[in-house]
C-alpha atoms as a PDB file:
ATOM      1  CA  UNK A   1      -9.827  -7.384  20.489  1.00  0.00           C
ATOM      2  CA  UNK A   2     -11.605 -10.537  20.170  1.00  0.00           C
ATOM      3  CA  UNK A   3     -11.714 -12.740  16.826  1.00  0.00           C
ATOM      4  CA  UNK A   4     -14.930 -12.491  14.872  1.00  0.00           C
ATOM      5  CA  UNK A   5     -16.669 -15.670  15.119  1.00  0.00           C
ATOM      6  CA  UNK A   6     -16.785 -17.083  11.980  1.00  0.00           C
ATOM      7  CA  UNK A   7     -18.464 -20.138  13.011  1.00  0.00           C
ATOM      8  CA  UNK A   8     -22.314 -18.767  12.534  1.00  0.00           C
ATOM      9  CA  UNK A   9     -21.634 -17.892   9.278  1.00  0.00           C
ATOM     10  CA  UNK A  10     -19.930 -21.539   8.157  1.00  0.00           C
ATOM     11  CA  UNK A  11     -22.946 -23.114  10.227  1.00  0.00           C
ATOM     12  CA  UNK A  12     -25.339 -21.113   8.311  1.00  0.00           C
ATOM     13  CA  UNK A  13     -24.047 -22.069   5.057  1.00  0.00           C
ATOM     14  CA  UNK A  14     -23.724 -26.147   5.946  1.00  0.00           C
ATOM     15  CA  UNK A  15     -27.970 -25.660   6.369  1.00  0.00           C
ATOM     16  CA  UNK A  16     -28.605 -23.674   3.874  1.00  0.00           C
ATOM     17  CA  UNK A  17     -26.944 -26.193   1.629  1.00  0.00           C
ATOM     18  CA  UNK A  18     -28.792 -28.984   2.631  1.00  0.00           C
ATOM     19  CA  UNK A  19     -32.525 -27.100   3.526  1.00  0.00           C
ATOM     20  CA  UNK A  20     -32.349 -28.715   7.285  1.00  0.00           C
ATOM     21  CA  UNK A  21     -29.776 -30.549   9.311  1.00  0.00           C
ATOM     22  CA  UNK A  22     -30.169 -31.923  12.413  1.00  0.00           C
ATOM     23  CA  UNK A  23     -27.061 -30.957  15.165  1.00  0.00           C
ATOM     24  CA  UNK A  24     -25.060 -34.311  14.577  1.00  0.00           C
ATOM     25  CA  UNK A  25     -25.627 -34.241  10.661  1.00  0.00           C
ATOM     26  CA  UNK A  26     -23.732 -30.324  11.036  1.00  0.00           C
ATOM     27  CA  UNK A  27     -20.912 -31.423  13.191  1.00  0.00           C
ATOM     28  CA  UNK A  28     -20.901 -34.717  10.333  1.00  0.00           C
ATOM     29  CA  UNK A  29     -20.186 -32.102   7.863  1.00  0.00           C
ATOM     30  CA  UNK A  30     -16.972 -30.888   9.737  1.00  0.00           C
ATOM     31  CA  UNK A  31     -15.487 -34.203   9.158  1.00  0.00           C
ATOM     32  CA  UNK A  32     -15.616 -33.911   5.341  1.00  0.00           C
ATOM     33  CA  UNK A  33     -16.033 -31.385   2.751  1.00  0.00           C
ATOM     34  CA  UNK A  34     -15.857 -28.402   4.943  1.00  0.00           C
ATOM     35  CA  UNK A  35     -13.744 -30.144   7.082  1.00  0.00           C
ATOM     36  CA  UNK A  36     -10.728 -29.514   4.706  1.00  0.00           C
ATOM     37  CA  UNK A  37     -10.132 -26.138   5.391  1.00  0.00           C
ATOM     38  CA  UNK A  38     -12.721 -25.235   8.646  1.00  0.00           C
ATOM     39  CA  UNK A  39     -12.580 -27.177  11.765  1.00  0.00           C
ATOM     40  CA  UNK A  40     -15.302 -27.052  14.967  1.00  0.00           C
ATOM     41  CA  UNK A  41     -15.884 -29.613  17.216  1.00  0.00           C
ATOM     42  CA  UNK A  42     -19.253 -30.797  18.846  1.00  0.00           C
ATOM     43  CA  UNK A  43     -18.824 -28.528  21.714  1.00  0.00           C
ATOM     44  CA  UNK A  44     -18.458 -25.251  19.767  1.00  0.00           C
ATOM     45  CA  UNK A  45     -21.066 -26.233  17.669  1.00  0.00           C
ATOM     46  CA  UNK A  46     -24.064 -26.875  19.704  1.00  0.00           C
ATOM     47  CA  UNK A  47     -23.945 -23.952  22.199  1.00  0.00           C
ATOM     48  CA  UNK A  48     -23.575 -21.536  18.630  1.00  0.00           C
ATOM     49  CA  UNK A  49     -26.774 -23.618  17.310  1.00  0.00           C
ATOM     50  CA  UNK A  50     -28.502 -22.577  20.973  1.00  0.00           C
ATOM     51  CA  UNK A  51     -27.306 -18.600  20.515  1.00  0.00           C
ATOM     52  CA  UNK A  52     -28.755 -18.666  16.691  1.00  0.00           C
ATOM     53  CA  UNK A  53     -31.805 -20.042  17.545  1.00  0.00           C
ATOM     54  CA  UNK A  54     -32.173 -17.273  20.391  1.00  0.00           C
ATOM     55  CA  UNK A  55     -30.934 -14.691  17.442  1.00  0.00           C
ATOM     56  CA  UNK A  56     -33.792 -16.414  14.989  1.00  0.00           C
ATOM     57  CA  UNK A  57     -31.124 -17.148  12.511  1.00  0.00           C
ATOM     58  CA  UNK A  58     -32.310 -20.677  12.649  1.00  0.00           C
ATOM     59  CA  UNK A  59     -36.172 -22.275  13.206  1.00  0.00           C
ATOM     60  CA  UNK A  60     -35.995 -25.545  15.297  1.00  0.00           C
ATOM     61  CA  UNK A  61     -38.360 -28.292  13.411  1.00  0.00           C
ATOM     62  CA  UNK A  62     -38.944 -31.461  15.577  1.00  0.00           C
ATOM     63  CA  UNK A  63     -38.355 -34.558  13.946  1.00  0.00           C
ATOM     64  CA  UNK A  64     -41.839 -36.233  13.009  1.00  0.00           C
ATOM     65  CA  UNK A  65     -39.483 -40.106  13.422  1.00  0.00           C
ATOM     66  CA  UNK A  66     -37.795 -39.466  16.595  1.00  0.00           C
ATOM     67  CA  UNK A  67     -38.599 -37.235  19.034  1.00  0.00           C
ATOM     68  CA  UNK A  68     -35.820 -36.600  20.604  1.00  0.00           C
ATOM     69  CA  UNK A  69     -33.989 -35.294  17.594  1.00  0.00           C
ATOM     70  CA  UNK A  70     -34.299 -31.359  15.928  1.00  0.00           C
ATOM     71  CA  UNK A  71     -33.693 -30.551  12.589  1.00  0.00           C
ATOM     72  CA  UNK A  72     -32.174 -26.805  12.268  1.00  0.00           C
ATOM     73  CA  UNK A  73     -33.194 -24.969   8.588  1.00  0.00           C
ATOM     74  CA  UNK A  74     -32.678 -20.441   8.123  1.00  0.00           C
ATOM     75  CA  UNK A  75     -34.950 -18.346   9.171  1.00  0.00           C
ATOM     76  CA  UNK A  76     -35.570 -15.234   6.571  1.00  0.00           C
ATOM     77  CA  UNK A  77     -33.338 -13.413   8.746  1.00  0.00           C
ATOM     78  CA  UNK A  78     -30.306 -16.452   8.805  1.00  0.00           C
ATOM     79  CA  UNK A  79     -30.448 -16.226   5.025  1.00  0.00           C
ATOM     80  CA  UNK A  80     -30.210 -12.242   5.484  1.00  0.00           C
ATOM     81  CA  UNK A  81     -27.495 -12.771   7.894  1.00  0.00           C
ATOM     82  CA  UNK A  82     -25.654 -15.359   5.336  1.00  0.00           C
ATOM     83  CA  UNK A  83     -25.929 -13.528   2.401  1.00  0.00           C
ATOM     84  CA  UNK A  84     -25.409  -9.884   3.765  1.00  0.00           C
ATOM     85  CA  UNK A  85     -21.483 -12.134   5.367  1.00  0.00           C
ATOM     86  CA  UNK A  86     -21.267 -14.181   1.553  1.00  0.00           C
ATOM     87  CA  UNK A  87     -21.275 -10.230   0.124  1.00  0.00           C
ATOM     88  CA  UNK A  88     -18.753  -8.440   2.475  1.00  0.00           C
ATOM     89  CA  UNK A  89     -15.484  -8.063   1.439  1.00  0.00           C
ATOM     90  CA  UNK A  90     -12.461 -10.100   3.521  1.00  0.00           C
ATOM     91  CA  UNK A  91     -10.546  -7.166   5.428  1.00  0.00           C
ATOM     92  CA  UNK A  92      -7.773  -8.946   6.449  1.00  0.00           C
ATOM     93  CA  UNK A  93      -6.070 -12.452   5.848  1.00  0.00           C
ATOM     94  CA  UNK A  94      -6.596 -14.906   8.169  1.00  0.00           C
ATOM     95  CA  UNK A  95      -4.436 -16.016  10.856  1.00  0.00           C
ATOM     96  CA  UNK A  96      -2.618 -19.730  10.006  1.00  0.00           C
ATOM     97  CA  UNK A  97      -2.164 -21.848  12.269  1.00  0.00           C
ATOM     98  CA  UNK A  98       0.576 -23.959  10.970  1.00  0.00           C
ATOM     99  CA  UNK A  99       2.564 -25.654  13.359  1.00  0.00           C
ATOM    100  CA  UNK A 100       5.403 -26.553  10.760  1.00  0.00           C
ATOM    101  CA  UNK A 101       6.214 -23.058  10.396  1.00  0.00           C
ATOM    102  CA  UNK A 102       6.133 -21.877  13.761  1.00  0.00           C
ATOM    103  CA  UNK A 103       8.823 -24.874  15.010  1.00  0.00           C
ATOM    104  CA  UNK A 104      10.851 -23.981  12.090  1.00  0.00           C
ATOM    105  CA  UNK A 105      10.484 -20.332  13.141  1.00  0.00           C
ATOM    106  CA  UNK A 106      12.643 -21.432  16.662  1.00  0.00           C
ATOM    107  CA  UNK A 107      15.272 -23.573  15.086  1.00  0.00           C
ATOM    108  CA  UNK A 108      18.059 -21.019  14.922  1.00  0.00           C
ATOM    109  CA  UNK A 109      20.985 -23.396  13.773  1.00  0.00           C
ATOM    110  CA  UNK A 110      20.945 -24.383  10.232  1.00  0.00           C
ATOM    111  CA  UNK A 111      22.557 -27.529  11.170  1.00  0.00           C
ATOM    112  CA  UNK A 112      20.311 -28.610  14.170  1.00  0.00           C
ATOM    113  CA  UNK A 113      19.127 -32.585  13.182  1.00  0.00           C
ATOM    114  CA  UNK A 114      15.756 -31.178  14.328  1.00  0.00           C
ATOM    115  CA  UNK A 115      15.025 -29.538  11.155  1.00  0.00           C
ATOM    116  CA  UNK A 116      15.486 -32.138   8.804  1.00  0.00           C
ATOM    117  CA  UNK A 117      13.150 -34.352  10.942  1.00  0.00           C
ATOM    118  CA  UNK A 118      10.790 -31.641  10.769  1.00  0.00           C
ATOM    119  CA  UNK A 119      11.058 -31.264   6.810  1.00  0.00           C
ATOM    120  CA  UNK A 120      10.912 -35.056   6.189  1.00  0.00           C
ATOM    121  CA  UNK A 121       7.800 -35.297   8.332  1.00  0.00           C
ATOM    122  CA  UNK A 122       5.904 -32.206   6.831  1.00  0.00           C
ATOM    123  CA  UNK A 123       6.801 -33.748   3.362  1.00  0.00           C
ATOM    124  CA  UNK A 124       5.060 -36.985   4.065  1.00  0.00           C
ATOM    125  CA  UNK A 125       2.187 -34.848   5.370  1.00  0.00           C
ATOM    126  CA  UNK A 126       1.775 -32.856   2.370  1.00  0.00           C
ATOM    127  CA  UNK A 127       1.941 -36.100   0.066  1.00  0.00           C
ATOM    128  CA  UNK A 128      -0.760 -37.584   2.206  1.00  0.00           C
ATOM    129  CA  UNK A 129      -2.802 -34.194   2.271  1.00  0.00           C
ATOM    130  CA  UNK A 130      -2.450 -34.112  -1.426  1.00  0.00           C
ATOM    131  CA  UNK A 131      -3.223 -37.674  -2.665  1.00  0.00           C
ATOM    132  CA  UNK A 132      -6.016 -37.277  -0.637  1.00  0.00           C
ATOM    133  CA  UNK A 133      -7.541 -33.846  -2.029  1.00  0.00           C
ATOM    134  CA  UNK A 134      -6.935 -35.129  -5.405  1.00  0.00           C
ATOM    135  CA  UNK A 135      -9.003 -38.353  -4.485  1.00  0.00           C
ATOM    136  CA  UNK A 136     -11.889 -35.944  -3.697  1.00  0.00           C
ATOM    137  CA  UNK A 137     -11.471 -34.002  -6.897  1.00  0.00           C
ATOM    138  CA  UNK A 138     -11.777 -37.009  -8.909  1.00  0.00           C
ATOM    139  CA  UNK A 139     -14.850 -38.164  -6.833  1.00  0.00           C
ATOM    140  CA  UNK A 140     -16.381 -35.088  -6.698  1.00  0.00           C
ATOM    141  CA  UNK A 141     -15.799 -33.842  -9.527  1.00  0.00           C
ATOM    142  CA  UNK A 142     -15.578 -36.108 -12.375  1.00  0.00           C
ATOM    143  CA  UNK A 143     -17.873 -34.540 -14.804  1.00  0.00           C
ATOM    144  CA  UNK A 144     -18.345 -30.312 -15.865  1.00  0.00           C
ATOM    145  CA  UNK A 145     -21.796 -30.592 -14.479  1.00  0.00           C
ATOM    146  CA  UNK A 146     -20.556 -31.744 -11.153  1.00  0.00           C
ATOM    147  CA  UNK A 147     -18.038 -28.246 -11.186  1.00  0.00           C
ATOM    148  CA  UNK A 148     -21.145 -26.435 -12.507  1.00  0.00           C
ATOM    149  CA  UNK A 149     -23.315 -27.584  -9.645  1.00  0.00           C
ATOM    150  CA  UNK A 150     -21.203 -27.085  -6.580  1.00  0.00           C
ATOM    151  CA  UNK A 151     -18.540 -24.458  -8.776  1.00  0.00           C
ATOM    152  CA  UNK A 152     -17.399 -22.799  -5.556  1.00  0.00           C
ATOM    153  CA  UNK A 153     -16.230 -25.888  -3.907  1.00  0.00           C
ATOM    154  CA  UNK A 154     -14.422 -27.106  -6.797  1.00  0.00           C
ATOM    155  CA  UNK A 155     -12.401 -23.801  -6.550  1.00  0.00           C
ATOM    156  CA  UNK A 156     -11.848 -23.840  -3.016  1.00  0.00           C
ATOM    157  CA  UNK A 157     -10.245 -27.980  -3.688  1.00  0.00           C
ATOM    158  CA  UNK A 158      -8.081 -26.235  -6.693  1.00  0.00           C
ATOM    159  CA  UNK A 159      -7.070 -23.770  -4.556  1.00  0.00           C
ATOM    160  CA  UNK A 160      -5.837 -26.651  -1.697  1.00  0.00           C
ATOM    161  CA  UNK A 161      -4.650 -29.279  -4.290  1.00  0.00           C
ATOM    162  CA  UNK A 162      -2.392 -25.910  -5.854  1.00  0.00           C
ATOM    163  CA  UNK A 163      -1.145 -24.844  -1.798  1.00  0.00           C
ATOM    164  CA  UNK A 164       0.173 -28.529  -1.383  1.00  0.00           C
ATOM    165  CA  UNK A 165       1.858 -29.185  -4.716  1.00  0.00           C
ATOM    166  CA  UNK A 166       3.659 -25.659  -4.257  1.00  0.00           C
ATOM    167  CA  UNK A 167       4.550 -26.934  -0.762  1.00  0.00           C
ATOM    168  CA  UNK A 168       5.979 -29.958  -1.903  1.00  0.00           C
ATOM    169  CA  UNK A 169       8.003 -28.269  -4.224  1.00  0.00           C
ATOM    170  CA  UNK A 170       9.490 -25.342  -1.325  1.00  0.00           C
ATOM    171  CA  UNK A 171       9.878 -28.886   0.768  1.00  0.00           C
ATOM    172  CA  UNK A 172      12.229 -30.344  -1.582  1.00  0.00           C
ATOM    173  CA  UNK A 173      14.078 -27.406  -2.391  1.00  0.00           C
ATOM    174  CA  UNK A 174      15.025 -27.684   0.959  1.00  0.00           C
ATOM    175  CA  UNK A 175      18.384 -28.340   2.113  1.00  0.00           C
ATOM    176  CA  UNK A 176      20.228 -26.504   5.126  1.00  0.00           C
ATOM    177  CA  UNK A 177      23.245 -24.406   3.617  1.00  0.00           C
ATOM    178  CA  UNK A 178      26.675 -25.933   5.287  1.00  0.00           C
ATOM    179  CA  UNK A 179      28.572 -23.931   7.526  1.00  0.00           C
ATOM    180  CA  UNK A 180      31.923 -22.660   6.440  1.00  0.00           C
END
């Protein structure tokens, strides 16, 4: 059976927050905030901005300064769509995709070299992951009105900035048991 896409819904939510967005201002947004837990690229993006438009989840308004450019903003039926998805219960987890795991998954000898280039590695990942996410806490979310304003978000960074420091600390708990 074939994954749900998701993508509509994320899409939907990006406009929704911002009123209208024009096609390169929503792929944009998959490079920051979003981007820290959802990825698309431009070529997933655009053909789903074509099928919602067809759906009328999303109203195409020209761009009075250049007319070559579309802004996209919700239709009453996007917003339906979006808030009847923002209300529905999760019924599963989601699949990771985490690379780290799934090498470590194949290494079957506790002493194979591999692995500890593999831990070292992940550990300077998760430092950099983390330094970063805390960056965007502080910028983000320096004052309670800031949390108050965009409170969701602020969970979701807790939530990442938690993951990584209780990463770090499996990562350096870490050592193959000797043989013998």
């Amino acid at each position: 059976m074939p994954a749900k896409r998701i993508l509509p819904y994320v899409i939907l939510g990006i406009i929704e927050e911002h009123g209208q967005l024009s096609g390169k201002d929503i792929t944009k947004e998959f490079t920051t905030d979003i981007g820290e837990f959802w990825k698309s690229s431009h070529s997933q993006i655009y053909p789903e901005l074509r099928r919602m438009t067809t759906d009328y989840w999303l109203a195409v308004v020209p761009d009075p300064d250049n007319d070559k450019e579309i802004h996209y903003q919700l239709t009453t039926e996007g917003r339906r769509i979006l808030n009847q998805w923002l209300q529905t219960p999760n019924q599963a987890l989601p699949v990771s995709k985490d690379l780290f795991s799934l090498k470590m998954f194949f290494i079957k000898d506790q002493d194979d070299p591999r692995m500890a280039v593999l831990i070292e590695n992940q550990r300077r990942l998760v430092e950099a992951s983390l330094a970063h996410l805390n960056e965007r806490k502080k910028r983000l979310f320096s004052s309670p009105q800031a949390i108050r304003e965009s409170y969701g978000h602020y969970l979701i960074l807790e939530r990442a900035i938690s993951r990584q420091q209780a990463q770090l600390q499996w990562l350096a708990g870490l050592t193959p048991p000797k043989k013998g």
